[in-house]
Every structure is written in C-alpha cells, then in structure tokens.
Protein backbone atom coordinates (compact mmCIF):
# COMPACT_ATOMS: atom_id res chain seq x y z
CA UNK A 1 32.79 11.58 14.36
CA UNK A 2 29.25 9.80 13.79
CA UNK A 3 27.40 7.93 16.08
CA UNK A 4 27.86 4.55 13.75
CA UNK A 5 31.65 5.08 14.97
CA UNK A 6 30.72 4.29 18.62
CA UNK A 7 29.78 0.31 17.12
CA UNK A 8 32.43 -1.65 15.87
CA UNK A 9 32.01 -3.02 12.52
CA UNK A 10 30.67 -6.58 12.50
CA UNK A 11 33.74 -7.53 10.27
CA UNK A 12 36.37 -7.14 13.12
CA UNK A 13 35.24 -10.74 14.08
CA UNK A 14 36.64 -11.68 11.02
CA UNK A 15 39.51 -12.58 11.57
CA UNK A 16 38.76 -15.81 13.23
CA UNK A 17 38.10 -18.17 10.10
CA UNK A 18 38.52 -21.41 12.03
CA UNK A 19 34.51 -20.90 13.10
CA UNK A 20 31.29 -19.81 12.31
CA UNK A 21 31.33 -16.52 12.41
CA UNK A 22 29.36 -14.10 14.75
CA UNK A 23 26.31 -11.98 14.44
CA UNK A 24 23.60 -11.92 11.20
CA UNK A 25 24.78 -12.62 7.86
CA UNK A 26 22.91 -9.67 6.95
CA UNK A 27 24.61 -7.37 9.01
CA UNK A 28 28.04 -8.99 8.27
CA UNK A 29 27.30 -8.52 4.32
CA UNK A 30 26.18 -5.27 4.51
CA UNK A 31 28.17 -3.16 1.82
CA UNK A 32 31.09 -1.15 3.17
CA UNK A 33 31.42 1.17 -0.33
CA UNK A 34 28.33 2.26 -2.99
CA UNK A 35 30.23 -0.16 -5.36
CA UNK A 36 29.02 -2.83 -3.54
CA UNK A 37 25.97 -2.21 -3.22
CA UNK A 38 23.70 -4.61 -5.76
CA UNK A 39 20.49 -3.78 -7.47
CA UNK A 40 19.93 -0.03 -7.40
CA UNK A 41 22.12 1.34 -10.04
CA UNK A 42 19.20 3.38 -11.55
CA UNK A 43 20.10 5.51 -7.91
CA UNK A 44 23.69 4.61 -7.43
CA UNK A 45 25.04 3.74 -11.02
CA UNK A 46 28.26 6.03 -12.22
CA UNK A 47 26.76 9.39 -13.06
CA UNK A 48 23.13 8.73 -10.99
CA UNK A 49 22.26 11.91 -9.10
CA UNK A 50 22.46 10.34 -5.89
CA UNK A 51 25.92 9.42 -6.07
CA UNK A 52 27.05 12.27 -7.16
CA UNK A 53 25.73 13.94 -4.18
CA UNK A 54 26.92 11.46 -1.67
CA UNK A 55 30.56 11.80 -3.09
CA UNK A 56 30.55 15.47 -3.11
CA UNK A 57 29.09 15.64 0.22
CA UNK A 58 26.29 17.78 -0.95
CA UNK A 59 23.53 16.44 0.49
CA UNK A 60 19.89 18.13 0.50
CA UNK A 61 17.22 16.73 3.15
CA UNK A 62 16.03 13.81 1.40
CA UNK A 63 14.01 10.58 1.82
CA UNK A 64 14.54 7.09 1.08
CA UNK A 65 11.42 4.84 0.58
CA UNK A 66 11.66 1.19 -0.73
CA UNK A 67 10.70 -1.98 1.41
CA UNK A 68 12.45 -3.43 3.69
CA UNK A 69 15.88 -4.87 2.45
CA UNK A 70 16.69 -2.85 -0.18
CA UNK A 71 19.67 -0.95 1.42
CA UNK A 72 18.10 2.34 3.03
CA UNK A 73 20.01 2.08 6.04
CA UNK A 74 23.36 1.11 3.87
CA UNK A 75 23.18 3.90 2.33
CA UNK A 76 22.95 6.31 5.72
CA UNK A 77 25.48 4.61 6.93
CA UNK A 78 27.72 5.11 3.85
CA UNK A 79 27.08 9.04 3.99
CA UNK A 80 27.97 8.84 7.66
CA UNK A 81 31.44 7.05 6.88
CA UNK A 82 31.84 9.82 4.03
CA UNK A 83 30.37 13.52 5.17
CA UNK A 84 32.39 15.84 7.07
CA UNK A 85 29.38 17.04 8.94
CA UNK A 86 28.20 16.03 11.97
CA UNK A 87 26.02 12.75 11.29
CA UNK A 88 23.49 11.86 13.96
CA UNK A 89 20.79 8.78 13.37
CA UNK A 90 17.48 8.67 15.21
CA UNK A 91 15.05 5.58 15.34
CA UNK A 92 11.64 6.46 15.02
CA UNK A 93 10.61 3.42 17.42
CA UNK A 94 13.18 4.56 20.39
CA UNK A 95 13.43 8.35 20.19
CA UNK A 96 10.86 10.93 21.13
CA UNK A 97 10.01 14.21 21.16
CA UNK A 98 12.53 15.59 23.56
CA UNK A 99 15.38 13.77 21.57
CA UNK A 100 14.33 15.46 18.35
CA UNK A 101 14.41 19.22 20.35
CA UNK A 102 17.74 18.45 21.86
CA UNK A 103 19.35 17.16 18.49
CA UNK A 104 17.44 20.33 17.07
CA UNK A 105 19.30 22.94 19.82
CA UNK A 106 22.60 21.38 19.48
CA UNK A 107 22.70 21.48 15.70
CA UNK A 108 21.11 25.24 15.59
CA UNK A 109 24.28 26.10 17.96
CA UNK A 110 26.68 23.68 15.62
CA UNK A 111 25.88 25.57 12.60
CA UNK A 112 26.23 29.07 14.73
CA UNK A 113 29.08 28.85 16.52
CA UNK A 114 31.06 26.00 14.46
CA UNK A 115 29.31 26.65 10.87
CA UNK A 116 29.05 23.19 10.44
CA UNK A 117 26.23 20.96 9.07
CA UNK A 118 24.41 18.22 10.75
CA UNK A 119 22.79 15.77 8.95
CA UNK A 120 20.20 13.50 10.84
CA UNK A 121 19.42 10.35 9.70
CA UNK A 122 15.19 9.04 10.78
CA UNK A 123 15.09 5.38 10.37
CA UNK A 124 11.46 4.47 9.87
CA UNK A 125 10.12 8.07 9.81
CA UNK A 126 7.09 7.04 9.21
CA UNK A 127 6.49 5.94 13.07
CA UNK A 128 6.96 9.63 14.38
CA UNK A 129 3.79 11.16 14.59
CA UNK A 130 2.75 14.55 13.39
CA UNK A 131 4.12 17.17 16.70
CA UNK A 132 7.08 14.72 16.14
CA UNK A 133 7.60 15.19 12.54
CA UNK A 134 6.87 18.99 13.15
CA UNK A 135 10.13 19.42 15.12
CA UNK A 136 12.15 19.01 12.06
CA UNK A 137 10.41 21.35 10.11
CA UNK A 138 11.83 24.84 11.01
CA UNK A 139 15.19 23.16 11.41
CA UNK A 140 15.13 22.24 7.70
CA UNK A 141 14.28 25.45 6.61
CA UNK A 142 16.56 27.31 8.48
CA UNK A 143 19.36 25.08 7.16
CA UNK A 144 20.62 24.20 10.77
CA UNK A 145 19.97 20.24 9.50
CA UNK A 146 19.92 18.24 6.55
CA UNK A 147 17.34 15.63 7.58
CA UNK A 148 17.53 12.38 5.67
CA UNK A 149 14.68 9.71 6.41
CA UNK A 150 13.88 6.36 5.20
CA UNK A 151 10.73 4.58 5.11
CA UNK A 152 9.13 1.60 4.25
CA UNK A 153 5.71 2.89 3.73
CA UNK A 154 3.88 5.63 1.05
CA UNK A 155 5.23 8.96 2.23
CA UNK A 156 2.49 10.29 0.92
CA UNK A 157 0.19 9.18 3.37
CA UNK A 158 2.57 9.15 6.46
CA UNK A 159 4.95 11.95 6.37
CA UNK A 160 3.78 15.67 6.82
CA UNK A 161 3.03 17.27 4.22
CA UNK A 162 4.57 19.92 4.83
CA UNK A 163 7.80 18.34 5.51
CA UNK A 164 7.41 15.88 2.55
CA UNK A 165 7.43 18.98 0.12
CA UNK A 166 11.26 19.81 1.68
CA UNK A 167 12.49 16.29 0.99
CA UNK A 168 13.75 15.27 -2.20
CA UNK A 169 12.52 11.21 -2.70
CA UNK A 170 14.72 8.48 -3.71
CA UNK A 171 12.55 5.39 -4.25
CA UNK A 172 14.73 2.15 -3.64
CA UNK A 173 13.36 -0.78 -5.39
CA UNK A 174 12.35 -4.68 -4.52
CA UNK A 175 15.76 -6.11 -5.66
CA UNK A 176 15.10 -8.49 -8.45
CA UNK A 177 16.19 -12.05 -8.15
CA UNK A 178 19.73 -11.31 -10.01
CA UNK A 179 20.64 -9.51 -7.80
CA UNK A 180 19.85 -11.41 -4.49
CA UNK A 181 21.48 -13.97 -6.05
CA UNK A 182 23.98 -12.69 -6.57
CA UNK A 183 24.35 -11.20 -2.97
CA UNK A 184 23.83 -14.67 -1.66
CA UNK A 185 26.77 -15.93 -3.86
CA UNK A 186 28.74 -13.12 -2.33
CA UNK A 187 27.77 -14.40 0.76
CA UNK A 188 29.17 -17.80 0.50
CA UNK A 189 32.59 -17.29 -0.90
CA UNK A 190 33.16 -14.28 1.01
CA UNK A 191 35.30 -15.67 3.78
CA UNK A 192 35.84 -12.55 5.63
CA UNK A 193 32.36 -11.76 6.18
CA UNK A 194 30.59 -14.69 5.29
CA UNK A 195 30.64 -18.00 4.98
CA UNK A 196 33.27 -18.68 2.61
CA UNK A 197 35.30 -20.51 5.55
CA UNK A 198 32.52 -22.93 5.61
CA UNK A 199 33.00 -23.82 1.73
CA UNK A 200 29.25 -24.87 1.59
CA UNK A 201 28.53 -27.16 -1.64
CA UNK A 202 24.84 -25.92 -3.38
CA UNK A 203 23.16 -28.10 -5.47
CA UNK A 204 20.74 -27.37 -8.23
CA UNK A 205 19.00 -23.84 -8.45
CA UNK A 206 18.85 -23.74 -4.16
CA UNK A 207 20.29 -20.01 -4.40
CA UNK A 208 17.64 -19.08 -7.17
CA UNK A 209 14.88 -20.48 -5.39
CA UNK A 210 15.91 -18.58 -2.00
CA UNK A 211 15.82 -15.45 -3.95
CA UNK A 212 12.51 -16.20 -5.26
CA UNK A 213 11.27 -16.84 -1.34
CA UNK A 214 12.73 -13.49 -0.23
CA UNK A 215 10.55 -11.15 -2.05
CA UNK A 216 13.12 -8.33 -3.27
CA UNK A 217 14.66 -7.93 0.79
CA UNK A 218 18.59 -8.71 0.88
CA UNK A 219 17.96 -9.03 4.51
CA UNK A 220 15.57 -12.06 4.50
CA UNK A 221 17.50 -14.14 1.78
CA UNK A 222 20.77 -13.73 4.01
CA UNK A 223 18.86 -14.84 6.91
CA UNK A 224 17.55 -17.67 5.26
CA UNK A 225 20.77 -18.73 3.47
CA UNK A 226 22.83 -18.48 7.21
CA UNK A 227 19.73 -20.47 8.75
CA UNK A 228 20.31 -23.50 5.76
CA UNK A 229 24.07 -23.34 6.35
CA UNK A 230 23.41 -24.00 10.35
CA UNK A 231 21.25 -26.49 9.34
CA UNK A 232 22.77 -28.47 6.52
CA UNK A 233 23.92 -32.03 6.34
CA UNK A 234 27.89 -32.32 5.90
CA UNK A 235 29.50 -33.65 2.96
CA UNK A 236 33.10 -34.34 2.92
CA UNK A 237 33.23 -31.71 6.00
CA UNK A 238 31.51 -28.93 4.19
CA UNK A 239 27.57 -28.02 4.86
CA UNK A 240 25.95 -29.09 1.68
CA UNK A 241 22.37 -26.82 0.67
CA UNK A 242 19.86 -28.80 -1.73
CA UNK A 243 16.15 -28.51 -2.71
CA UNK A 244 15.18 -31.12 0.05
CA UNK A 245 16.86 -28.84 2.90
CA UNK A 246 15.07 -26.15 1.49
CA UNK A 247 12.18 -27.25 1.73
CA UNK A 248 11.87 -28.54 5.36
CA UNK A 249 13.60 -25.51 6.56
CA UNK A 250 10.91 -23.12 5.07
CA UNK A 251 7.86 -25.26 5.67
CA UNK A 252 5.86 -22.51 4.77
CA UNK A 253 7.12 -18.89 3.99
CA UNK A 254 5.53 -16.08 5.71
CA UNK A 255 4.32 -13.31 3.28
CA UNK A 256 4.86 -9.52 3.73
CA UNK A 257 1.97 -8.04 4.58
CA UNK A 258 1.46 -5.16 7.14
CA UNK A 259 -2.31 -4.72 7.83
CA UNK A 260 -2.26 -1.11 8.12
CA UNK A 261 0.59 -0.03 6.11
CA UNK A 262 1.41 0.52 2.68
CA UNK A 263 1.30 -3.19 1.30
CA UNK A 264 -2.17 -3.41 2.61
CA UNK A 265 -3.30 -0.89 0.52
CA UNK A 266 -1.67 -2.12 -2.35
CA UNK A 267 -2.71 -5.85 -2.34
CA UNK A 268 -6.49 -4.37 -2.10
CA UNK A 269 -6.31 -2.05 -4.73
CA UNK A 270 -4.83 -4.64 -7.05
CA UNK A 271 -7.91 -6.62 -6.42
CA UNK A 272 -10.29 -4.05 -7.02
CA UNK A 273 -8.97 -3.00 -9.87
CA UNK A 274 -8.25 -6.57 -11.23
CA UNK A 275 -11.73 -7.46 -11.09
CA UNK A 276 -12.97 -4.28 -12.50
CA UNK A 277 -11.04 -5.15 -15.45
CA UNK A 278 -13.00 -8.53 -15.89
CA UNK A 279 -9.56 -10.64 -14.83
CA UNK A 280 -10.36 -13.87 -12.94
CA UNK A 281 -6.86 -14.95 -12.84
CA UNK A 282 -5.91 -12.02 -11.49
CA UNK A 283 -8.34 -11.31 -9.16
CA UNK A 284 -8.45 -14.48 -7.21
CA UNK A 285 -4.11 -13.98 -7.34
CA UNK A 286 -4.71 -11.09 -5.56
CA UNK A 287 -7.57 -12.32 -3.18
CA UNK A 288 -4.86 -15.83 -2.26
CA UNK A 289 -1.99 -13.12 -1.37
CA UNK A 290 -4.08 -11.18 0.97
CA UNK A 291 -5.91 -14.10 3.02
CA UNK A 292 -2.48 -16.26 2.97
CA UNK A 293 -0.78 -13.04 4.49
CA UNK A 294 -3.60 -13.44 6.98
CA UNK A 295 -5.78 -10.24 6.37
CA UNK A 296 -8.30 -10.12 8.32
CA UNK A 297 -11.21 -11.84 6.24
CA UNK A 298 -14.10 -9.59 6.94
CA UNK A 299 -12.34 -6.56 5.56
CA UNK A 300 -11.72 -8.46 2.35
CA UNK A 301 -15.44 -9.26 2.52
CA UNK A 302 -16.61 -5.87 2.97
CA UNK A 303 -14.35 -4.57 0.31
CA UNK A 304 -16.10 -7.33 -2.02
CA UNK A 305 -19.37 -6.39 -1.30
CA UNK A 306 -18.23 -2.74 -2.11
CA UNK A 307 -16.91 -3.21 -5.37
CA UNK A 308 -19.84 -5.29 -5.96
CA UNK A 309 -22.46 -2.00 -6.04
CA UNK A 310 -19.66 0.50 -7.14
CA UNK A 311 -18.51 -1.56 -10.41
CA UNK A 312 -21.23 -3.36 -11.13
CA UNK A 313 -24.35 -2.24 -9.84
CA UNK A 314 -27.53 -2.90 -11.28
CA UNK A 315 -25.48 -4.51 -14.44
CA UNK A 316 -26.12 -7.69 -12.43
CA UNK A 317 -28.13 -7.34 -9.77
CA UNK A 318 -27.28 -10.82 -8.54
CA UNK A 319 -23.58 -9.74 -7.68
CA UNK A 320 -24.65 -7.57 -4.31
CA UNK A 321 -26.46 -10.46 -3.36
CA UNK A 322 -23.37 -12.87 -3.98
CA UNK A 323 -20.66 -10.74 -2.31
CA UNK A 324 -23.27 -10.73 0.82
CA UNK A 325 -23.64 -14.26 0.78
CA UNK A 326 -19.89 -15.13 0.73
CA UNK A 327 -19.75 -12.52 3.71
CA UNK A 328 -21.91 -14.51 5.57
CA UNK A 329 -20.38 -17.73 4.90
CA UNK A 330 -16.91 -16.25 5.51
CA UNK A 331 -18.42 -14.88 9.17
CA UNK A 332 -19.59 -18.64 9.30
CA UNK A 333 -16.78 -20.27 8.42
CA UNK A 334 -13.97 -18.35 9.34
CA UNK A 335 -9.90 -18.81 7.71
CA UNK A 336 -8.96 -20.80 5.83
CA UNK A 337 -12.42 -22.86 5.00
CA UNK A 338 -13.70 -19.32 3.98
CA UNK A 339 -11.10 -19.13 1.14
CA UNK A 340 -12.97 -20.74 -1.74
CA UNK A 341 -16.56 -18.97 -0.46
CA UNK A 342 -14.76 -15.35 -1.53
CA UNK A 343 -12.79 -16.76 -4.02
CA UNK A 344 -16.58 -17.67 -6.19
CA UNK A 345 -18.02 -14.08 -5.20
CA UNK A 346 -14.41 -12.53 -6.45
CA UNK A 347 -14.91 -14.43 -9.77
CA UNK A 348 -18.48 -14.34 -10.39
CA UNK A 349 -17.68 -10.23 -9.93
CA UNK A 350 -14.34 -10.43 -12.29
CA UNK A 351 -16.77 -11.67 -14.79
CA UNK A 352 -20.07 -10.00 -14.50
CA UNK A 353 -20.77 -6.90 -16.71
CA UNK A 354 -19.40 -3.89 -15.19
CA UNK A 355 -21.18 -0.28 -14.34
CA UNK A 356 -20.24 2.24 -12.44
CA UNK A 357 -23.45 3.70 -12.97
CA UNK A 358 -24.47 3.96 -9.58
CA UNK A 359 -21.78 5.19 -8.22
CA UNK A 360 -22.06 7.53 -10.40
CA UNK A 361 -25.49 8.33 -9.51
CA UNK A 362 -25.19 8.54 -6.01
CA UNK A 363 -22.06 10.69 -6.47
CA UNK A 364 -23.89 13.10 -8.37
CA UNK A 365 -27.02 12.93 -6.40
CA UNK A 366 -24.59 14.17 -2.99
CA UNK A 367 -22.99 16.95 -4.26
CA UNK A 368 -26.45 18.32 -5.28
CA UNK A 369 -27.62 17.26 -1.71
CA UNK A 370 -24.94 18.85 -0.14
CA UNK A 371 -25.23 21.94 -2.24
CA UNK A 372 -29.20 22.27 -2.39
CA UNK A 373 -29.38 21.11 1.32
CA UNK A 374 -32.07 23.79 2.06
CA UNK A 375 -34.13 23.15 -0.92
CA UNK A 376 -37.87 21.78 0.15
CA UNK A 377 -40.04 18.82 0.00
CA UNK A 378 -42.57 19.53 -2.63
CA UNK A 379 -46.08 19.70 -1.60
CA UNK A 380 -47.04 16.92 -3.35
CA UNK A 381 -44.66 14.20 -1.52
CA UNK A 382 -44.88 15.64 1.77
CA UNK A 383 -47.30 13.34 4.10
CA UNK A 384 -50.33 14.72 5.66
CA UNK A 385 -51.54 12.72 8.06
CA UNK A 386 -53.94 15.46 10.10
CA UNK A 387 -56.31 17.44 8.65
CA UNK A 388 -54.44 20.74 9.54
CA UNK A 389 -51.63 19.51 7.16
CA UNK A 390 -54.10 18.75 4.57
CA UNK A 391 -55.54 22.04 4.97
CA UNK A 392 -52.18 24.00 4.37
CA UNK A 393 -51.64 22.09 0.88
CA UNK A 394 -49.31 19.31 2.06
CA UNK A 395 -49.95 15.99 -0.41
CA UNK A 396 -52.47 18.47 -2.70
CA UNK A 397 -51.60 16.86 -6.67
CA UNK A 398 -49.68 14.06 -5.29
CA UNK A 399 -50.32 11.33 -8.30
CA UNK A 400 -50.98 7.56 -7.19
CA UNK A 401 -48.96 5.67 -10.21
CA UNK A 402 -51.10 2.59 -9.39
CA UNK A 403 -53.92 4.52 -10.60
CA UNK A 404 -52.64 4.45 -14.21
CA UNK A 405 -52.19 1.44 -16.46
CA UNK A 406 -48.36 1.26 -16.80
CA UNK A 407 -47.79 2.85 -12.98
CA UNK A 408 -45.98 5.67 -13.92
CA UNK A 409 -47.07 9.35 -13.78
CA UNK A 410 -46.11 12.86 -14.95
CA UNK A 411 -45.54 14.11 -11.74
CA UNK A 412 -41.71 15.16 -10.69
CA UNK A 413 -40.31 13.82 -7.36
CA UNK A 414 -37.31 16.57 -7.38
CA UNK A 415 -37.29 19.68 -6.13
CA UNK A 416 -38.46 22.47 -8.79
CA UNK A 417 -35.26 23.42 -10.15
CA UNK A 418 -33.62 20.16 -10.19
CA UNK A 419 -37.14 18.96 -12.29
CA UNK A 420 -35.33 17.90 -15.01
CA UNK A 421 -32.08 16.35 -13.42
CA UNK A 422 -30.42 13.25 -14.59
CA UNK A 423 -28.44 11.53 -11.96
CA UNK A 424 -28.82 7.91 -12.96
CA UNK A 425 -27.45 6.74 -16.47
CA UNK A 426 -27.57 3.67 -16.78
CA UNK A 427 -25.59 1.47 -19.62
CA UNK A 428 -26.05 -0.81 -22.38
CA UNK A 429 -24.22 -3.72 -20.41
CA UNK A 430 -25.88 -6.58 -18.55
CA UNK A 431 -29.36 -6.10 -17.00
CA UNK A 432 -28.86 -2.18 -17.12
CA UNK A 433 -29.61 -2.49 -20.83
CA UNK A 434 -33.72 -3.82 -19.92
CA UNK A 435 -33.33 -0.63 -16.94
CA UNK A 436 -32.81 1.56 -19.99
CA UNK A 437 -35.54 0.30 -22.07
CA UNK A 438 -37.27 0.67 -19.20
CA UNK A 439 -37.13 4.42 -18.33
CA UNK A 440 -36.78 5.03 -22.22
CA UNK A 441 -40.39 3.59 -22.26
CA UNK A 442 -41.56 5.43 -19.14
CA UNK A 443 -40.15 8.76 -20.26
CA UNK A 444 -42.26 8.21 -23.67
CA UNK A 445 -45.30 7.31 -21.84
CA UNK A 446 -45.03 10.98 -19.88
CA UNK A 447 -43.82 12.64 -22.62
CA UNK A 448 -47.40 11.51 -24.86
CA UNK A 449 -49.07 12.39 -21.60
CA UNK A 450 -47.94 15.74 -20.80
CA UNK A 451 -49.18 16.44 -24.59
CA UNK A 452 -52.24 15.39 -24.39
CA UNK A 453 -52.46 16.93 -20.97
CA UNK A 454 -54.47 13.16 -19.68
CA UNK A 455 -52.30 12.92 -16.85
C-alpha cells in the first residue's frame, strides 16, 4: 500500500465524455507508465540506468533535480505504483520535524521486525532546513530508508552536504519544444483524459507557439492549452484555438524567475560572464530576462557596478563611473523607465577593454594582509604629530615625492620583507597600457637613482 493509493486517480472521472472533464489537464495527463513519459529518455530510455532500477525495484536514495514540469513527481509516483516496499511521500512545505522522526521510528521498526524497505519520497527537499534534512541522515545510512527527493533548485547549495554525498543525482531536463508538443497533442485527442471529447480544431503553429511560451514545464503548457480550450470560440460545435486567441489569452507571459533560488543565480551569472566576454547581444539578453522577470533593479545595479571594477578596472576608468551613474538613474527612475539607463552601462561594459587586474591586485594584496596581519608600519609612513613621536623615530627618512622633479621617490611603502612585492599588474589593454608605461618609467627613474645613490 502507498499513500498515492489513498487518492483516486484523476482518470476515474473519465468516464463521463459527454462534458468537460474535471480537475487540471496537467494532473489528468500525467503519465501512468515510464513509456509515456516524453522528453527524458537520456534517464528513462530502454537500457538508461534509471529504469533499470525502477523496474527491478532496486532503488538507492537518490535525488531528482530539474525545474518545475519536467516529471519529478511522475516519476515518484511511478516507483510507488511499482515497489513492493513501503512508499511514503513527504512535502517539504507541509511536514516538519516531528513527521520526519515518526516516519524515521516506524520505518527503523519496519525494516526490524518486518525486514522490509521504506522508501520516502521529499517533494521540494530543498525547503527543509538543515536539523530537518539531518533527520534523514542516520536513517540512510543505516539502510532503514531509501530516501528519494526532488528539487527544483542547485542541490549543491541547498541540500546538506552531508546528505547530498548519499544521494545518487538524476538531473531531469527543460523539455524541449518536441516534446511539449507533442504532450499537448496527446492532450487533445486523448479523450479519456483529455480533451479529445471536445475535438478542438488548431490552426496554424498555435501548439508550437504554446510550447515555446512554456519554457521546458509540461505543467504550464497543459494549463495554458486547457485555459484556450475554455476560452475558445466554437466552430461547427467544436472549440477552435488560433494565433489571435493566443494572443489575448496570454497578454503577457510571466517569466520564471525565483529571486532567491537557483534561476536567480543563473540569469546573473550569464550576464556577468556575457559581458566579460565583450558580447553586447548577449549581455543586454540577459539584463531584459532578469528586469522583465521583475528582479529587483538595484541588485542588478550593484552587480553592474561590480563587474565594472572586477573585469575592467582601470582598463577604462570611465566604466566605474558609468555603472554608478546608471545606479543612480535606476534609484531615480525606478522599473521599467530604468531599463534602457542599465541597458547603456551593460553595453558600454560588454565593450570596453577588459582587466581583471585589480581584482587581482586586491586579491593578492588580502591574503598577504591576512597572513602578515602583525607586520608594522614602517617608521617612515607612520605620522608624528608630537614631538615625543618625533623623538622615538616615527616619520625619520620619510621622502616628500613633491620634492623631486617627476614626484616619485626611492623610498618603499611596504613592509620590509614584502619591499619588493608586486601585487598590481597591470595589462596592455585600454588605458592600463599608459598605467604601465607609467610605472615602467617610474621604476627606471628609481632604479638610475638608487645607483647613483641622489635620492
């Protein structure tokens, strides 16, 4: 018995054809065997590890990450309709901590006194915290429970460690527009499930274009394909979907995008790194999907204005000064007249000369920091402002640099035995090119000095 037996299957309501049927399409479509399940044959294809564990009922503790839509849940389902262990599903955004140590204590005694397995199913494992997570461990290693979980965010970041390293990963992919369409097809001849009873007539590439819209989830491009159905026009007696429907159903399509999870991340990094690699196109993509998603427009600023000193630097000294600017007029502004303010500083950036000199620099420079923390303020840069300090050598050889015709002096500003320490080196790209002529000239002028010992 599994806990998916206590819930009818949406299908019983099938037998009435005469109506609309009852419930989500999504739900009603979901696939009953792995053969009908579309789009992840690199996972479930004849032969694929994974089904050849599901059909042999030999299960480790595993994890299922993908985004939303791509059949995690399916497939927990379809090893509870197939394992002769005892199958028992949590949600992460219901249960709690006494839950998991109850489940825990009853499947210790199941696998004692019955020597039977229990496999527990996490939906959205991810939204346990840590102490949460933690009751699962010992469980798992003890073999009382084979723990499957499924997430839609980087396990990596949000699953224990710990636990992670027990869990063998199956990542589910975005399923590509193929295949939606071809689950929405399935969907409207299917007239057991779906809508097949409803004989709907399609025009043009309507089922193409809905797969487009969904972004990879099986679950949105049902739920838009039932919500045109309810809403089309009837032809001859039959709903009838076309490119004009479409349209003024969608209006405008909400993008996936979860401000602290995993798509966050992503959407950022893609436009960090696509301006770092001098792409324009790219970059502003990137820049559009994040503010239409509705981040929040002063983090995008601040992570402009970052990439601004960390990739370019002093290769353009301008481009600090332009992120800042389009900060400010973004703080002025506000979403969505704000838009075309970052979109200049993200393409002035894409194409300015990069350097990661700095970064470099300062990276270097706080390791030493952090290592030499201890070491002392020369004599010579230390102030004296009393006479007392004077007297016990603080400022004695300190060199004025205006005092010499090209400002620059012999005198080291490190500590002694980090005198001849290199932490900034600069490029031959953009205005670091003149700062290299620069301390090239200023390191011959000392060098000449220090011979003729004028200085």
């Amino acid at each position: 018995m599994t806990l998916f037996e206590d819930h009818p299957e949406p299908a019983a309501e099938a037998s009435d054809t005469t109506g609309p049927l009852h419930g989500p399409l999504a739900e009603r479509m979901r696939p009953r065997t792995l053969d009908d399940i579309v789009g992840q044959e690199a996972l479930l294809g004849p032969g694929q590890p994974l089904r050849v564990l599901i059909s042999r009922d030999a299960l480790p503790s595993l994890l299922f990450w993908g985004p939303p839509g791509t059949g995690k849940t399916t497939l927990a389902r379809l090893i509870a309709e197939t394992t002769r262990a005892e199958f028992v599903q949590f949600s992460a955004v219901l249960s709690g901590i006494r839950d998991v140590k109850d489940v825990m204590t009853a499947a210790e005694e199941r696998r004692r006194r019955l020597r039977q397995r229990t496999i527990v199913f996490v939906d959205e494992i991810h939204r346990f915290n840590r102490a949460q997570q933690d009751a699962f461990l010992p469980r798992v290693e003890a073999g009382d429970i084979v723990l499957i979980g499924a997430t839609t965010e980087n396990p990596s970041f949000e699953v224990n460690a710990a636990l992670l390293s027990r869990l063998k990963v199956f990542v589910l992919q975005p399923l590509t527009e193929a295949a939606l369409v071809t689950i929405l097809s399935r969907a409207l001849t299917d007239a057991a499930h779906g809508l097949g009873a409803q004989q709907a007539q399609v025009d043009g590439p309507v089922l193409e274009q809905v797969a487009r819209l969904s972004g990879g989830d099986a679950r949105a491009a049902l739920n838009l394909l039932q919500l045109l159905v309810s809403a089309a026009p009837q032809a001859a007696g039959h709903p009838r979907l076309d490119m004009a429907l479409l349209q003024q159903t969608l209006q405008r399509r909400v993008l996936r995008h979860d401000k602290s999870g995993d798509a966050h991340h992503q959407l950022i990094s893609a436009l960090h790194k696509s301006m770092r690699n001098s792409d324009p196109d790219a970059a502003v993509y990137w820049l559009a999907r994040l503010l239409e998603a509705g981040e929040d427009v002063m983090y995008v600023a601040r992570r402009i204005i970052r990439f601004s000193s960390e990739d370019i630097g002093n290769a353009d000294p301008q481009a600090l000064l332009v992120a800042v600017a389009a900060r400010d007029a973004a703080h002025l502004l506000g979403m969505p007249e704000a838009n075309t303010a970052l979109a200049q500083a993200v393409i002035y950036l894409a194409t300015a000369p990069k350097s990661a000199a700095t970064y470099a620099a300062y990276t270097a420079a706080a390791e030493s920091a952090t290592r030499d923390a201890d070491a002392a303020v020369p004599m010579h840069l230390r102030n004296a402002p009393t006479a007392l300090m004077t007297s016990l050598g603080f400022g004695a050889g300190y060199q004025y640099a205006h005092d010499q015709p090209d400002a620059v002096t012999t005198m080291s500003c490190l500590p002694e035995h980090l005198a001849d320490r290199r932490f900034y080196t600069p490029t031959e790209r953009g205005f670091e090119k003149e700062i290299k002529r620069r301390l090239e000239g200023w390191d011959e002028i000392k060098r000449r000095r220090r011979t003729s010992g004028t200085d």
